[in-house]
N, C-alpha and C. Protein backbone atom coordinates (compact mmCIF):
# COMPACT_ATOMS: atom_id res chain seq x y z
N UNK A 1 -18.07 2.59 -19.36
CA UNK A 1 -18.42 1.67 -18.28
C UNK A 1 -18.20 2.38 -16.95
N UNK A 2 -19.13 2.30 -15.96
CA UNK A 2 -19.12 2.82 -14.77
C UNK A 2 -18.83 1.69 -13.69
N UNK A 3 -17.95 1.52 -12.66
CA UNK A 3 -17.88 0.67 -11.67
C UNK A 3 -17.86 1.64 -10.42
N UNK A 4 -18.93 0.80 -9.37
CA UNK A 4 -18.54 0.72 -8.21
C UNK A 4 -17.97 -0.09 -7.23
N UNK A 5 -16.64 0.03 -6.61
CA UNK A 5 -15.84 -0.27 -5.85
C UNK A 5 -15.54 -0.22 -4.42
N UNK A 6 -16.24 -1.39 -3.85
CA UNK A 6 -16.74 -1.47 -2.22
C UNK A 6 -15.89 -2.32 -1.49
N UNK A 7 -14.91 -1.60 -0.69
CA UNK A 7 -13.91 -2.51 0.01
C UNK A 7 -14.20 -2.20 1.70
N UNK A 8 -13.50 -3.07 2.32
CA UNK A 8 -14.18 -3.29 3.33
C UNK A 8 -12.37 -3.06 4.57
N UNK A 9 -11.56 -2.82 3.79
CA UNK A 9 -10.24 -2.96 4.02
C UNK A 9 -9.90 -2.31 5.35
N UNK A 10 -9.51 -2.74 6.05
CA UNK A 10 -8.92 -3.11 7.86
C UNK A 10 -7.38 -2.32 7.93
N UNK A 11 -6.91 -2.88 7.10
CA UNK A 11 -4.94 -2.03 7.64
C UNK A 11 -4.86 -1.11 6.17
N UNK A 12 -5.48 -1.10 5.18
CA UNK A 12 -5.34 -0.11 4.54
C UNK A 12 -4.87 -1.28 3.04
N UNK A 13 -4.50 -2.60 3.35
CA UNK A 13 -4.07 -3.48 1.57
C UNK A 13 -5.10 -3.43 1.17
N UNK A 14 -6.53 -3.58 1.32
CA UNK A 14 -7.89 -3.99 0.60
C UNK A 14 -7.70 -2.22 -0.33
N UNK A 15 -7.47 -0.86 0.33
CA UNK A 15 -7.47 0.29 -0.08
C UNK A 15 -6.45 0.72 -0.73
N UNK A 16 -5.49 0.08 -0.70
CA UNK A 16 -4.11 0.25 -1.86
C UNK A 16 -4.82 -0.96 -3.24
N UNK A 17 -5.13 -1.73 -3.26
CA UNK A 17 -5.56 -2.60 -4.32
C UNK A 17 -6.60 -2.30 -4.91
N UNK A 18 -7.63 -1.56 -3.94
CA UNK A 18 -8.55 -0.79 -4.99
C UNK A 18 -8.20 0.47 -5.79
N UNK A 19 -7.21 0.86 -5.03
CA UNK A 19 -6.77 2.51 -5.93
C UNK A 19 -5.58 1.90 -7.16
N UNK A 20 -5.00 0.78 -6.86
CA UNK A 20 -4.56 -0.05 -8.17
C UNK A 20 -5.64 -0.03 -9.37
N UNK A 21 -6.28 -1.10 -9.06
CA UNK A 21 -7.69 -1.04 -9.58
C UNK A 21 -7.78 -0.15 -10.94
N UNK A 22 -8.40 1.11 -9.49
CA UNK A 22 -8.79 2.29 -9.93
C UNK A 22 -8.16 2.92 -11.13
N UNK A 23 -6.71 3.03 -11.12
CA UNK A 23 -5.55 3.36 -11.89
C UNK A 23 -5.84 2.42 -12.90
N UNK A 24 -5.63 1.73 -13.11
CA UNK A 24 -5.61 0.66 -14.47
C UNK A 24 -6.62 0.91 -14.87
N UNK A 25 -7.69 0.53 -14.41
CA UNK A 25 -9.65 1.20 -15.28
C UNK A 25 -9.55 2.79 -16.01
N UNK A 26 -8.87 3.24 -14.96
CA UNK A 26 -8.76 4.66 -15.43
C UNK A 26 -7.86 4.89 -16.97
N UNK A 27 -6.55 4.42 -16.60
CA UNK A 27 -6.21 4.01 -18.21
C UNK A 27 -6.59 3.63 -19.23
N UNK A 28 -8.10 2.88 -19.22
CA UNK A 28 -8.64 1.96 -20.31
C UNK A 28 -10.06 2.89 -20.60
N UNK A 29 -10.01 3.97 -19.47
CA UNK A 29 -11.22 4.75 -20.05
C UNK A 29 -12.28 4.07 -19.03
N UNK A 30 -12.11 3.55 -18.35
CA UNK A 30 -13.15 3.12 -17.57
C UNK A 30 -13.30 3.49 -15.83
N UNK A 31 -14.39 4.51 -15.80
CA UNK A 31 -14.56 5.00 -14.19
C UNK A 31 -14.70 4.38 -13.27
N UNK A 32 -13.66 4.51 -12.51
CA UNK A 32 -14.48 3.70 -11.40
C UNK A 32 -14.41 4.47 -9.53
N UNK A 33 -15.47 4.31 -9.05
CA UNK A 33 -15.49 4.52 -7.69
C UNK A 33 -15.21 4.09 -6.59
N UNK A 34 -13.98 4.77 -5.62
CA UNK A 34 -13.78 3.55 -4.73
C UNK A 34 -14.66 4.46 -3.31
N UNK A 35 -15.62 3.17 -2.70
CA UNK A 35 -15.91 3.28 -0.82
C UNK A 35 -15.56 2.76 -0.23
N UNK A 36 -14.88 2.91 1.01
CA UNK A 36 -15.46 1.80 2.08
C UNK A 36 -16.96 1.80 2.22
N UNK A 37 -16.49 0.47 2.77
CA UNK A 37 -18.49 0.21 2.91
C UNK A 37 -19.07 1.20 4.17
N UNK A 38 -17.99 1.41 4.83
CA UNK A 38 -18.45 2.05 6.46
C UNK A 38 -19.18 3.79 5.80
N UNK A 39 -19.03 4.45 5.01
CA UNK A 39 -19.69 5.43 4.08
C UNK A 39 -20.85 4.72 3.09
N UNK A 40 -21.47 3.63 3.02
CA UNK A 40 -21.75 3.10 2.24
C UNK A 40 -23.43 2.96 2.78
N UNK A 41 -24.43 3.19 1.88
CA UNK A 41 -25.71 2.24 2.49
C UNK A 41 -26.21 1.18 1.43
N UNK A 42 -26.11 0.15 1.93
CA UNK A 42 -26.29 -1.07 1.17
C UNK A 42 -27.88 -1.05 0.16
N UNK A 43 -28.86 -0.74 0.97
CA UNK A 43 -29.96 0.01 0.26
C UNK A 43 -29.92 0.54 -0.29
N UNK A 44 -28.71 1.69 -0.69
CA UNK A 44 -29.48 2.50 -1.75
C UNK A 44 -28.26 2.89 -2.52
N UNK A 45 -27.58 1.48 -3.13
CA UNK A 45 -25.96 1.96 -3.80
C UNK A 45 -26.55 2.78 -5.24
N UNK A 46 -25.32 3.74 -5.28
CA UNK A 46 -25.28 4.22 -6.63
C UNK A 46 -25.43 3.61 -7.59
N UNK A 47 -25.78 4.01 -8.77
CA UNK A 47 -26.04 3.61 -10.22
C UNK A 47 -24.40 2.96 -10.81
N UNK A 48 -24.66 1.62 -11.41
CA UNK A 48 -22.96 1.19 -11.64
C UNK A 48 -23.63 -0.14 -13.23
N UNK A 49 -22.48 -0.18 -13.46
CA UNK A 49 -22.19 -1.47 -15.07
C UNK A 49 -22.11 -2.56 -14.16
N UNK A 50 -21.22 -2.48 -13.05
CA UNK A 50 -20.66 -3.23 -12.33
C UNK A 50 -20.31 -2.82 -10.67
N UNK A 51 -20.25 -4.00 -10.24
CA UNK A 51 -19.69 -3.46 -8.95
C UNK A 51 -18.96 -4.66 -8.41
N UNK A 52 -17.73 -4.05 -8.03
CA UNK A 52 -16.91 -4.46 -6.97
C UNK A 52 -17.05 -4.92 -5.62
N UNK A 53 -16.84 -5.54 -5.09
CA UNK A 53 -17.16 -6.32 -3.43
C UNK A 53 -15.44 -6.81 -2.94
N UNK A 54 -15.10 -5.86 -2.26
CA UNK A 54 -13.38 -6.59 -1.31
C UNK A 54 -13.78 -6.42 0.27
N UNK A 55 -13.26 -7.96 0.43
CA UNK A 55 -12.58 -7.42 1.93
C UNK A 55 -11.71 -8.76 2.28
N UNK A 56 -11.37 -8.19 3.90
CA UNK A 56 -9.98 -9.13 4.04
C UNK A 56 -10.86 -10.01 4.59
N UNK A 57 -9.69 -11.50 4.53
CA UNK A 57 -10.30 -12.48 5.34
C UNK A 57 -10.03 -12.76 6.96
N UNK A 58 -11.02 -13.15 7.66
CA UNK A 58 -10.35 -13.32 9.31
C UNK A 58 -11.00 -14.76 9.19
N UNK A 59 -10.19 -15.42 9.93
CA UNK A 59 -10.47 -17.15 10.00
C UNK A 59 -11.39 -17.80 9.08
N UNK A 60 -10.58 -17.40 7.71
CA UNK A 60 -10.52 -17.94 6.59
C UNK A 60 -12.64 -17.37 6.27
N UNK A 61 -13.02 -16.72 6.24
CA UNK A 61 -14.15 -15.88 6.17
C UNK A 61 -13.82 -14.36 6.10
N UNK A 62 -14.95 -13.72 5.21
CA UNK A 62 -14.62 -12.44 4.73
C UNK A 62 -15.09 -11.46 5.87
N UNK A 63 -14.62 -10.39 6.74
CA UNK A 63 -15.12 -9.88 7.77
C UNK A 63 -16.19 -9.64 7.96
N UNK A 64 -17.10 -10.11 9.57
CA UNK A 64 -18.15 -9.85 9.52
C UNK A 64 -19.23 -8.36 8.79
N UNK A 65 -18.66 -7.26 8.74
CA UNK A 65 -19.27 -6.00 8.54
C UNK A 65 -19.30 -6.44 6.55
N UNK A 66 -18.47 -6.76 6.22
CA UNK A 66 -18.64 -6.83 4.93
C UNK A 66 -19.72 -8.20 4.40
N UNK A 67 -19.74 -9.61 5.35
CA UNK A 67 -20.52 -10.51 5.18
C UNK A 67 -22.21 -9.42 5.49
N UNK A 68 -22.75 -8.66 6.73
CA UNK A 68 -23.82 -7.50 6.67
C UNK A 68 -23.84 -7.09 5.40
N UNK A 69 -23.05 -6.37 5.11
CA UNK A 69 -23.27 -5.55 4.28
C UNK A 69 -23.79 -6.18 2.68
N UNK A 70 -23.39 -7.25 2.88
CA UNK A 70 -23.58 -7.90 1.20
C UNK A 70 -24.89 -8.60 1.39
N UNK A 71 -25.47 -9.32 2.31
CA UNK A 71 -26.72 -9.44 2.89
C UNK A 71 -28.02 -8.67 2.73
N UNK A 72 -27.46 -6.94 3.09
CA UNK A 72 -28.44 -6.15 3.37
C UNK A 72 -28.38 -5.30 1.46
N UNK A 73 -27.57 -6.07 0.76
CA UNK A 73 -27.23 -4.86 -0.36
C UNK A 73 -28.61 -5.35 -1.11
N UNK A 74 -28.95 -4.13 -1.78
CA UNK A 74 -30.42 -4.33 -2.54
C UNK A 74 -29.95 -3.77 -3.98
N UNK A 75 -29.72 -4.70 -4.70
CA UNK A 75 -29.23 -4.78 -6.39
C UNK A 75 -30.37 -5.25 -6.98
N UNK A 76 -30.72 -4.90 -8.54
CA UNK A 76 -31.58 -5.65 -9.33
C UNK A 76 -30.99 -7.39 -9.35
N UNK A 77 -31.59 -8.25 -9.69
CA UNK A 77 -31.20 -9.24 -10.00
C UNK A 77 -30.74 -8.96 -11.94
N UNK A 78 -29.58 -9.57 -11.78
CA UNK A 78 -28.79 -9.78 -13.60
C UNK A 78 -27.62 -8.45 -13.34
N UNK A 79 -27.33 -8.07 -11.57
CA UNK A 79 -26.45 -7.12 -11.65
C UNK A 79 -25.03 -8.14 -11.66
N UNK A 80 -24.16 -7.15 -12.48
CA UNK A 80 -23.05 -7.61 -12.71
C UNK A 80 -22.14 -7.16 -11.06
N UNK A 81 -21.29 -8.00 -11.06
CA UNK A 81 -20.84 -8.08 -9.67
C UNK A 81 -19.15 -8.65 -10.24
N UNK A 82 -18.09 -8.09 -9.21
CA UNK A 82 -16.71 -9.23 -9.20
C UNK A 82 -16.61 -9.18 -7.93
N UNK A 83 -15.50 -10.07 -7.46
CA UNK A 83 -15.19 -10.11 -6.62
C UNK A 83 -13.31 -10.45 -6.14
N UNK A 84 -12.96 -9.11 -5.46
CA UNK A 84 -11.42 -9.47 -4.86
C UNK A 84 -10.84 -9.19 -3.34
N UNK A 85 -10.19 -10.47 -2.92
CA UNK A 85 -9.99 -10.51 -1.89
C UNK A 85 -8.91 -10.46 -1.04
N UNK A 86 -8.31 -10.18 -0.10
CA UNK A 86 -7.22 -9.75 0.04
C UNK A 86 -7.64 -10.95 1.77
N UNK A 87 -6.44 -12.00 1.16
CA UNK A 87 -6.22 -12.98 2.18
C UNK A 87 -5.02 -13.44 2.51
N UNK A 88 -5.00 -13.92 3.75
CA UNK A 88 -3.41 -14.15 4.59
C UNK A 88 -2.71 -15.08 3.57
N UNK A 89 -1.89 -14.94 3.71
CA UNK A 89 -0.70 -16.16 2.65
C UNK A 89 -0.24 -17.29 3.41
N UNK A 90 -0.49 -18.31 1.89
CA UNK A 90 -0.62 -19.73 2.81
C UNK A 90 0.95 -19.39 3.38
N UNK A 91 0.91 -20.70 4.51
CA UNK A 91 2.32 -20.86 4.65
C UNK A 91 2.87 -22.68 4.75
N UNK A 92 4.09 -22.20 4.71
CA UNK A 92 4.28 -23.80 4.40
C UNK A 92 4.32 -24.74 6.11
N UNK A 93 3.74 -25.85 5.64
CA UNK A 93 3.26 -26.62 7.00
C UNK A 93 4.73 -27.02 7.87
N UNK A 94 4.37 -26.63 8.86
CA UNK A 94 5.70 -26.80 10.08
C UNK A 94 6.30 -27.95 10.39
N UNK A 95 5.69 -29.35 10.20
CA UNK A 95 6.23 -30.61 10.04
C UNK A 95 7.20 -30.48 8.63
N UNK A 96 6.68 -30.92 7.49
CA UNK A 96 7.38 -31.15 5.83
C UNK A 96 8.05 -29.80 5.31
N UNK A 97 7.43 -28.84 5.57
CA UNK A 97 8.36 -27.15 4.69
C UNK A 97 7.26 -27.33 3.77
N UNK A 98 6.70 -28.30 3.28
CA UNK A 98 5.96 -27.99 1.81
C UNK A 98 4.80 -26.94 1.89
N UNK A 99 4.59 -26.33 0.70
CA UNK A 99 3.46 -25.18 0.35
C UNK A 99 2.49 -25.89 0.55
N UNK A 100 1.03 -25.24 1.20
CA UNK A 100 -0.14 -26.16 0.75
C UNK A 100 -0.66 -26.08 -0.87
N UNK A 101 -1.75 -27.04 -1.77
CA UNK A 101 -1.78 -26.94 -2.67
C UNK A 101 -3.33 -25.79 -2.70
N UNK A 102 -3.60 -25.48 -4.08
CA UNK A 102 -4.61 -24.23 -4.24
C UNK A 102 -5.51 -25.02 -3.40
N UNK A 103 -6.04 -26.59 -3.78
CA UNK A 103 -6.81 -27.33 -2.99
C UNK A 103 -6.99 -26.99 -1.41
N UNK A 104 -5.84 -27.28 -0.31
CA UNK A 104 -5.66 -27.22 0.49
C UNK A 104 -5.83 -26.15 1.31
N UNK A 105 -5.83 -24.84 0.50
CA UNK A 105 -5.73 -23.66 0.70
C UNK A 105 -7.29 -23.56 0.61
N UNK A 106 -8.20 -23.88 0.08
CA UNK A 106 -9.20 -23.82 -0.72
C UNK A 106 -9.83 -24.56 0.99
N UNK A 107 -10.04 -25.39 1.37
CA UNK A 107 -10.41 -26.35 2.40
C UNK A 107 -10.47 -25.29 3.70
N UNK A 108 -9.69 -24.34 3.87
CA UNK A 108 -9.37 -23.76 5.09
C UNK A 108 -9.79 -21.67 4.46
N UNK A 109 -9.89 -21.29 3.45
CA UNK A 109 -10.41 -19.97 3.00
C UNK A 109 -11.64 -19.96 2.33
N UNK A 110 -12.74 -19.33 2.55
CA UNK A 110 -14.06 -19.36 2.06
C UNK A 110 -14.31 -18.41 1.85
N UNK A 111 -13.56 -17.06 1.70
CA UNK A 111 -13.64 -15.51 1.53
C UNK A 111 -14.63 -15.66 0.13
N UNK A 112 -14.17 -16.27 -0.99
CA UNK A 112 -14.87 -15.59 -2.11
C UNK A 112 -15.88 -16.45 -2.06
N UNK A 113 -15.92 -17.83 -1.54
CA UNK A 113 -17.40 -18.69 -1.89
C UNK A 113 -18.70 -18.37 -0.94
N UNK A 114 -17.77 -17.68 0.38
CA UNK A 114 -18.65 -17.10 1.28
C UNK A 114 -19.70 -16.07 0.39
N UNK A 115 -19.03 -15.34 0.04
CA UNK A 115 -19.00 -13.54 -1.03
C UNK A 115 -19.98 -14.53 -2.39
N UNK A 116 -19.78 -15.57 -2.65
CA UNK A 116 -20.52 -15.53 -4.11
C UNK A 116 -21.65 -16.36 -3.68
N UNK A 117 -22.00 -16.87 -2.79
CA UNK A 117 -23.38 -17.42 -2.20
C UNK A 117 -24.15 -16.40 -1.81
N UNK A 118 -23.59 -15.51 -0.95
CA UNK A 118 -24.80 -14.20 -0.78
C UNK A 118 -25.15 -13.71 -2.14
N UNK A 119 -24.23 -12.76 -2.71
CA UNK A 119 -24.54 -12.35 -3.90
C UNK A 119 -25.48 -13.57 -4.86
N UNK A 120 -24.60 -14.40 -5.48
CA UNK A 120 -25.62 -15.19 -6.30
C UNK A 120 -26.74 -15.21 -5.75
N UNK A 121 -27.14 -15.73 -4.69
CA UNK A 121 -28.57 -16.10 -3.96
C UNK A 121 -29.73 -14.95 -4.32
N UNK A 122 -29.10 -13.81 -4.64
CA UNK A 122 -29.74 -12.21 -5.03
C UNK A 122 -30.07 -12.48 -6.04
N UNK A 123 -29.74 -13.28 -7.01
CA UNK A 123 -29.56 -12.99 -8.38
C UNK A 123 -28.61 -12.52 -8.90
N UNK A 124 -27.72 -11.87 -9.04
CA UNK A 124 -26.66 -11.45 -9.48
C UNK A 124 -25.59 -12.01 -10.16
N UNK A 125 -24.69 -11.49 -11.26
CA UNK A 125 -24.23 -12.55 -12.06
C UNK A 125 -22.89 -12.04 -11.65
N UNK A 126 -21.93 -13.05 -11.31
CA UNK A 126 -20.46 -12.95 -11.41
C UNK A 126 -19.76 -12.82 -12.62
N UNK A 127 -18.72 -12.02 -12.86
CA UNK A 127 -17.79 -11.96 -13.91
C UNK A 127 -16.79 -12.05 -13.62
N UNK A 128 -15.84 -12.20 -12.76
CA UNK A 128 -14.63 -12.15 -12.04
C UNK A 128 -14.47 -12.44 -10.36
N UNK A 129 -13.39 -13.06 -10.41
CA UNK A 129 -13.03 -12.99 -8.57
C UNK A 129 -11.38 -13.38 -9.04
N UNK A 130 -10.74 -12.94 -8.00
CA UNK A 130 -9.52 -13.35 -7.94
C UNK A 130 -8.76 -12.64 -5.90
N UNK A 131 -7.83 -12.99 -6.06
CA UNK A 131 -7.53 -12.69 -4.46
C UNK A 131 -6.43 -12.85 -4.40
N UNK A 132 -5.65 -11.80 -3.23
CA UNK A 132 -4.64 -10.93 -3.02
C UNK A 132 -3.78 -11.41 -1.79
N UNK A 133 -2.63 -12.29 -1.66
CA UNK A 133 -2.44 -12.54 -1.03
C UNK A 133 -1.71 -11.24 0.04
N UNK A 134 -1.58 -11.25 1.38
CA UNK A 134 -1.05 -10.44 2.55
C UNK A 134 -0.54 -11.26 3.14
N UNK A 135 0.73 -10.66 3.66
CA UNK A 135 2.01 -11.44 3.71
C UNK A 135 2.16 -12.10 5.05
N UNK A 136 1.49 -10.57 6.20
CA UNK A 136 1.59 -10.33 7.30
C UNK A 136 0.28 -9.68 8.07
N UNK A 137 0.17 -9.91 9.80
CA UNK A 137 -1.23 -9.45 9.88
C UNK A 137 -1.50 -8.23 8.72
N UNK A 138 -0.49 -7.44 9.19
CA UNK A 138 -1.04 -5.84 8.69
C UNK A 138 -0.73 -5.45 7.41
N UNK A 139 -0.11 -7.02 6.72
CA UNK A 139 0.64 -6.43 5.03
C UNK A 139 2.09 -7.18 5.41
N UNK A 140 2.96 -6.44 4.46
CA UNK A 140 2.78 -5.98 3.33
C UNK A 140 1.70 -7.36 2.44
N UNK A 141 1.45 -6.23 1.21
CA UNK A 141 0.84 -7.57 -0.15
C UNK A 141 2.01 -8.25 -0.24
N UNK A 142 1.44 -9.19 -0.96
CA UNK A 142 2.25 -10.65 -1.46
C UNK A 142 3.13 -9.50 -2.77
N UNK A 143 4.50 -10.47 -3.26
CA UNK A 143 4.91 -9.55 -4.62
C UNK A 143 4.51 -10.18 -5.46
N UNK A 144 4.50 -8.75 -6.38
CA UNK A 144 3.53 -9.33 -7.53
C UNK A 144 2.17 -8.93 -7.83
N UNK A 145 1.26 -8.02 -6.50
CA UNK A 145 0.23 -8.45 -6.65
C UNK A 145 -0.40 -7.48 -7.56
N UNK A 146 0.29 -6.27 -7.93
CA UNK A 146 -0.37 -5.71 -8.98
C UNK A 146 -0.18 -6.01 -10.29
N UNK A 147 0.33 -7.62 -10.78
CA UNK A 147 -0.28 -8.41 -11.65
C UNK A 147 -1.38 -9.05 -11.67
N UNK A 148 -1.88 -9.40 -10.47
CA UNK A 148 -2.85 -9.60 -10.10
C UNK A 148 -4.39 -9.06 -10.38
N UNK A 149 -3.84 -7.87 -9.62
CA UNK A 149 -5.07 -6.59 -10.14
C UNK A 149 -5.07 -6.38 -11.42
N UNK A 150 -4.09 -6.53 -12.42
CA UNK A 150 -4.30 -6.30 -13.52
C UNK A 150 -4.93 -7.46 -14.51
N UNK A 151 -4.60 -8.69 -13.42
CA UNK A 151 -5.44 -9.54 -14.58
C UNK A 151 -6.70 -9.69 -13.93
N UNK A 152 -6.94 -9.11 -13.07
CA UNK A 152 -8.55 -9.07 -12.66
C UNK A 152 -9.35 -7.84 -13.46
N UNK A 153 -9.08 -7.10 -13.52
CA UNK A 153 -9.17 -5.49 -14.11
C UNK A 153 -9.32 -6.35 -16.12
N UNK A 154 -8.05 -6.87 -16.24
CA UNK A 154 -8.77 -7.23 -17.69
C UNK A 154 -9.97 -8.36 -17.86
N UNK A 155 -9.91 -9.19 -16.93
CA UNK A 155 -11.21 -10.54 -16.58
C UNK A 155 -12.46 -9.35 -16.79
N UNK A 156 -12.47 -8.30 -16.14
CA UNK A 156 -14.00 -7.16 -15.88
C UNK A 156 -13.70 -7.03 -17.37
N UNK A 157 -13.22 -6.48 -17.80
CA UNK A 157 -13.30 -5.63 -19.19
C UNK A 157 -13.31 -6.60 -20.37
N UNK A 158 -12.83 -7.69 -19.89
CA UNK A 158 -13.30 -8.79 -21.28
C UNK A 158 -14.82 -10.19 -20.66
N UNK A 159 -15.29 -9.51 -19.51
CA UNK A 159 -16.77 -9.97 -19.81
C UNK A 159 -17.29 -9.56 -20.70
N UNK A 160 -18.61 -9.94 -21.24
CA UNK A 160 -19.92 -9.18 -21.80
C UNK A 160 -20.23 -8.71 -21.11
């Protein structure tokens, strides 16, 4: 299996989680390529099984250059696609202390539904998404999160 791996990553977490990634695929025998998209031409991506789509979120949307870029990308339709995202961590509301729920969280982040409306609209079939929480503007990741990557990494490898 060949993957390509297109992150869009700002302080450098979107580029530590893909070279996670990378590492775990690589263990299972499976290649994979990491770009930024800024090296990248959406027209004319390399030959892949699959491909990868990350970037961070800014006001709860996936950064503009990476929303371009997935727009302008020219895939067959029935291409396999995932998707992971590396977004701010909820925090708990300043009145009660309480966590918001996935719901709540869900109401105010649109990173991956943003990301799977372009793509789908192409044709393209999803097999995975999952997302990375960041703690702080610039990081650190949430702990934990290379459980994360790893159960995204097995979600790819136990599609069809």
């Amino acid at each position: 299996m060949k993957i390509e791996y297109l992150h869009a990553s700002v302080y450098g977490n979107g580029a530590m989680v893909a070279e996670e990634c990378k590492k775990l695929m690589a263990g299972k025998g499976v290649e994979v390529d990491v770009h930024h998209i800024d090296g990248m031409r959406p027209d004319s991506m390399p030959p892949a099984d699959l491909y990868v789509f990350s970037s961070p979120g800014r006001f709860g949307k996936p950064i503009k250059e990476m929303r371009r870029f997935l727009e302008k990308v020219n895939l067959p339709k029935g291409t396999r696609y995932a998707i992971l995202t590396t977004e701010p961590s909820p925090k708990p509301d300043k009145k009660t202390g309480k966590m918001p729920t996935d719901e709540e969280v869900d109401r105010y982040q649109h990173l991956i539904s943003i990301m799977n409306e372009i793509l789908l609209g192409k044709g393209l079939v999803k097999v995975a998404q999952t997302k990375v929480y960041v703690t702080g503007l610039k990081g650190p990741l949430e702990v934990g999160w290379q459980e994360k990557v790893k159960a995204f990494a097995n979600a790819i490898l136990g599609s069809p």
